[in-house]
Protein backbone atom coordinates (compact mmCIF):
# COMPACT_ATOMS: atom_id res chain seq x y z
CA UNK A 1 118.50 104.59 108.09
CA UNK A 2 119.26 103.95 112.08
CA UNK A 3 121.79 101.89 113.11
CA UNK A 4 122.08 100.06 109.50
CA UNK A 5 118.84 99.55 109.43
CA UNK A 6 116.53 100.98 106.89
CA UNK A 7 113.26 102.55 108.02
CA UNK A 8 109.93 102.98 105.91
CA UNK A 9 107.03 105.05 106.91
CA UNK A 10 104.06 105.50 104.36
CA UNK A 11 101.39 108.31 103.67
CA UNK A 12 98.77 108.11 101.52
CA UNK A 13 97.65 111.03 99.13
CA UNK A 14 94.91 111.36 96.50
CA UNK A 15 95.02 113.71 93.29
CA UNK A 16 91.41 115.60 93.02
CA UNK A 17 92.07 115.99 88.98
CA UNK A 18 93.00 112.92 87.98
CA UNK A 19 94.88 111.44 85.65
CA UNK A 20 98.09 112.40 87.23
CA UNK A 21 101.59 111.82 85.02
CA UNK A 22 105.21 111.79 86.26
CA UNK A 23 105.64 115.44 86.77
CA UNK A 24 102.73 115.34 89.41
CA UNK A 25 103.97 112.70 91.57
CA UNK A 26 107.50 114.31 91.20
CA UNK A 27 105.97 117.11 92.80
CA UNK A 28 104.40 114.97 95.80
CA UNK A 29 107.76 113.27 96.32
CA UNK A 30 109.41 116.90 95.87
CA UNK A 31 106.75 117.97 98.41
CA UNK A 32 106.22 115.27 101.39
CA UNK A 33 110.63 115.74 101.43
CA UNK A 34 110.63 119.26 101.94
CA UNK A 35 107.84 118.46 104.86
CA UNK A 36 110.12 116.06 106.52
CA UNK A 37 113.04 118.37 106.42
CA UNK A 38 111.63 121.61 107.38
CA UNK A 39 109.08 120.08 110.01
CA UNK A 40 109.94 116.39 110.96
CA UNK A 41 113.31 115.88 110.60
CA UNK A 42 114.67 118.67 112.51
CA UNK A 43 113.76 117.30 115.94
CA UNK A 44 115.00 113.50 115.33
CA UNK A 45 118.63 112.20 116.12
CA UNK A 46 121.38 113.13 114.22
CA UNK A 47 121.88 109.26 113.95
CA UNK A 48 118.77 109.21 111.84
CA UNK A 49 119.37 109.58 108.03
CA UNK A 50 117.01 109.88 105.74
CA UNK A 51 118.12 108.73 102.50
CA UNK A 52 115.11 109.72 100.09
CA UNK A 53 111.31 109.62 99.55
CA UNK A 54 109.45 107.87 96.90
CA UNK A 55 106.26 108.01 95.42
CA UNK A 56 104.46 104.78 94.12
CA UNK A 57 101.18 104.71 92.31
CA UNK A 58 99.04 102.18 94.54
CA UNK A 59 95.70 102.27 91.87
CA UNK A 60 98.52 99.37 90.57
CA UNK A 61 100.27 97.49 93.91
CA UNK A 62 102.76 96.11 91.50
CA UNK A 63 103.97 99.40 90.09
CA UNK A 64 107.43 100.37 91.06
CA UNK A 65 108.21 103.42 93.21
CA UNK A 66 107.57 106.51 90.17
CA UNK A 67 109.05 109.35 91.76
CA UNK A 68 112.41 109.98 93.83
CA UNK A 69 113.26 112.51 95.59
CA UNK A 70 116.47 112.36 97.16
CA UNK A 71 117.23 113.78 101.04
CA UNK A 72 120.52 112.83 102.10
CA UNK A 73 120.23 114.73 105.33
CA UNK A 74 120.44 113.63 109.04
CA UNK A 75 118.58 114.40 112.13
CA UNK A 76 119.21 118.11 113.42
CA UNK A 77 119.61 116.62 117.49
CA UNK A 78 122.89 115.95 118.04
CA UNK A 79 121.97 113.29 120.69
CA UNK A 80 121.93 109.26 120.80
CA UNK A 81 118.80 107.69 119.19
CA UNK A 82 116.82 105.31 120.55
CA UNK A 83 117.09 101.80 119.35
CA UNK A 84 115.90 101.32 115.82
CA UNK A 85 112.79 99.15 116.35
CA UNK A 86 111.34 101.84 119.35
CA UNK A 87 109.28 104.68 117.54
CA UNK A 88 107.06 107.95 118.98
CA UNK A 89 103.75 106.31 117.57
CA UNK A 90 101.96 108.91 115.86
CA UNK A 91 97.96 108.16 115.06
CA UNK A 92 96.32 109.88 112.35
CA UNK A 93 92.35 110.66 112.97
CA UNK A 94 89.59 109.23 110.66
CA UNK A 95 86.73 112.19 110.08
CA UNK A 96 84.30 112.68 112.76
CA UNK A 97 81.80 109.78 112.95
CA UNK A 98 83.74 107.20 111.17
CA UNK A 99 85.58 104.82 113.59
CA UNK A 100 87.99 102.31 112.25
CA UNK A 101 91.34 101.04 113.30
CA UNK A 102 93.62 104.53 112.48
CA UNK A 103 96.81 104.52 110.62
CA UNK A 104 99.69 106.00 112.55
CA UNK A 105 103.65 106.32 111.72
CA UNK A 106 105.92 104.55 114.03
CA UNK A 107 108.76 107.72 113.97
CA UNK A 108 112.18 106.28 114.42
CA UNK A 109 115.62 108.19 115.66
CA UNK A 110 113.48 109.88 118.69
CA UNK A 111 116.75 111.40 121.00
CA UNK A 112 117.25 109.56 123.94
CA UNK A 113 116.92 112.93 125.94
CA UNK A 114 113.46 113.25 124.95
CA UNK A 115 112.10 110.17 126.40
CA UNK A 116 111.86 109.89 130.20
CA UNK A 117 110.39 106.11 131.50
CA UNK A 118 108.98 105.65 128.35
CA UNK A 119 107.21 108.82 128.06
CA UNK A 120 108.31 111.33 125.21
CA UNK A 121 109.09 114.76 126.32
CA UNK A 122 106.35 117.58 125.95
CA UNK A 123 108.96 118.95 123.49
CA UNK A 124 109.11 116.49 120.86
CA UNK A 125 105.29 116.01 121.27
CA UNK A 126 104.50 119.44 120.53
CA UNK A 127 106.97 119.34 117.25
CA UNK A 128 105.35 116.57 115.96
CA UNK A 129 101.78 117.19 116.40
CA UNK A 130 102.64 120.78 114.75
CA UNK A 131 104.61 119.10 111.97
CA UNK A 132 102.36 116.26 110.76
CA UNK A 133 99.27 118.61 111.01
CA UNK A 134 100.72 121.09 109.15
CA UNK A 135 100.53 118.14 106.22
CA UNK A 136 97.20 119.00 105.94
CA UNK A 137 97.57 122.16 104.33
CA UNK A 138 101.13 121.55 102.96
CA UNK A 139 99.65 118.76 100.62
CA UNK A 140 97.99 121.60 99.33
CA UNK A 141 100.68 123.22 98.15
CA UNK A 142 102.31 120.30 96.18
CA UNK A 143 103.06 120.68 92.42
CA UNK A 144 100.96 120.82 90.84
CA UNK A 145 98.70 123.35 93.45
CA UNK A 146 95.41 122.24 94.75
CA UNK A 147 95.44 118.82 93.69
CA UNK A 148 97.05 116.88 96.34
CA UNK A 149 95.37 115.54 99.22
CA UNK A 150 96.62 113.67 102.42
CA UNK A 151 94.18 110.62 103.35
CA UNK A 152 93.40 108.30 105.63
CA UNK A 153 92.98 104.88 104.10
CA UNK A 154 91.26 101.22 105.69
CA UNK A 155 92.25 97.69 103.21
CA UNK A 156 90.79 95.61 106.07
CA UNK A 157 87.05 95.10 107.36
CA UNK A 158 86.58 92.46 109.92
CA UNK A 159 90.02 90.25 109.04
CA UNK A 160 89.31 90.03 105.28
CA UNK A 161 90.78 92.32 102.31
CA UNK A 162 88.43 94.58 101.40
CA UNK A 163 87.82 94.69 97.25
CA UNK A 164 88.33 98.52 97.30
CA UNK A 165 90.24 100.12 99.89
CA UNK A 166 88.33 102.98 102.15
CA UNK A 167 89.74 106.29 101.55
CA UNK A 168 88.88 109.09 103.75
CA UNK A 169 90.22 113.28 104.06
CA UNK A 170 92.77 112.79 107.59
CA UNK A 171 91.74 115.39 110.32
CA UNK A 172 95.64 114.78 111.20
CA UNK A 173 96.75 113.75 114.48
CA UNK A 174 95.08 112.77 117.59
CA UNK A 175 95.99 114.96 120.52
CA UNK A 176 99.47 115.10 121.24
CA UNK A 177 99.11 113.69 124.81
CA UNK A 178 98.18 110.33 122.71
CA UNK A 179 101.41 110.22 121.27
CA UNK A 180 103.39 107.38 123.18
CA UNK A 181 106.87 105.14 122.53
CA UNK A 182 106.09 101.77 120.92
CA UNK A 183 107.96 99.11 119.07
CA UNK A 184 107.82 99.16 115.35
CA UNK A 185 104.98 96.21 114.15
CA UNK A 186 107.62 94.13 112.16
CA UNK A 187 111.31 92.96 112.80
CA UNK A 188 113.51 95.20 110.91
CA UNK A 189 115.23 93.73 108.45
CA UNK A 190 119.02 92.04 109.35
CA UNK A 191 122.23 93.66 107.05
């Protein structure tokens, strides 16, 4: 949450040795939190709290978020945030050869001291591209070992739905002097 508002950011994983069950994704939700903490969340505003992170199964769009894990930690910058609908975008790379709009986080709670004219500081660049690359391997790690996997992931070909959605291994970030401030895709929602 920033400024009352509450913030969403999604990642996509796949399991190679499927089926999974509850104590699996409770160790992806247990996972992807310790990530943000230890890697993400460090370099964000201390007006940036992140509440928890929750796992849904998508195979089923309807299904309820599965897994919980519960964060209840702020920012480590002691410094004013940015508004809460202006985000360092992030892009996430597609495999070589395959070109397709790329999925990116919008990061919120960016420290006003890292942004000069609109331009994020080499510093927070640097911690970010480290952090969310670092996923790669991380995923890895997951309960249960060797079984997670963080993707890439297309629903849309040429303005229609696709049937099944494209699913792809990420090769993580683009390079960090990509990484720009932009304004979050939808209106955040009023409290």
């Amino acid at each position: 949450m920033l400024d009352g508002k509450s913030i969403e950011n999604r990642l996509w994983f796949t399991f190679d040795n499927p089926p999974w069950d509850s104590t699996a994704l409770q160790g992806l939700a247990d996972g992807v939190a310790a990530w943000w903490v230890d890697t993400i969340l460090p370099y964000l505003s201390d007006q940036l709290f992140t509440a928890f992170v929750g796992v849904r199964d998508w195979t089923d769009p309807s299904t309820p978020t599965v897994a919980i894990t519960f964060v209840s930690m702020s920012g480590g910058i002691a410094a004013e945030s940015c508004s809460a609908n202006v985000a360092l975008v992030i892009p996430f790379r597609w495999p070589l050869g395959i070109r397709l709009k790329r999925n990116k986080h919008y990061v919120p709670g960016v420290p006003e001291t890292e942004i000069t004219l609109n331009t994020p500081s080499e510093d927070i660049k640097v911690a970010m591209f480290e952090g969310y690359n670092s996923l790669i391997d991380r995923a890895r790690l997951f309960t249960p070992v060797l079984n997670w996997r963080w993707r890439v992931t297309s629903q849309w070909e040429d303005g229609v739905a696709r049937s099944t959605q494209l699913v792809y291994d990420t090769q993580g970030t683009v390079t960090r002097g990509e990484y720009k401030i932009g304004q979050r895709r939808k209106r955040l929602p009023l409290t």
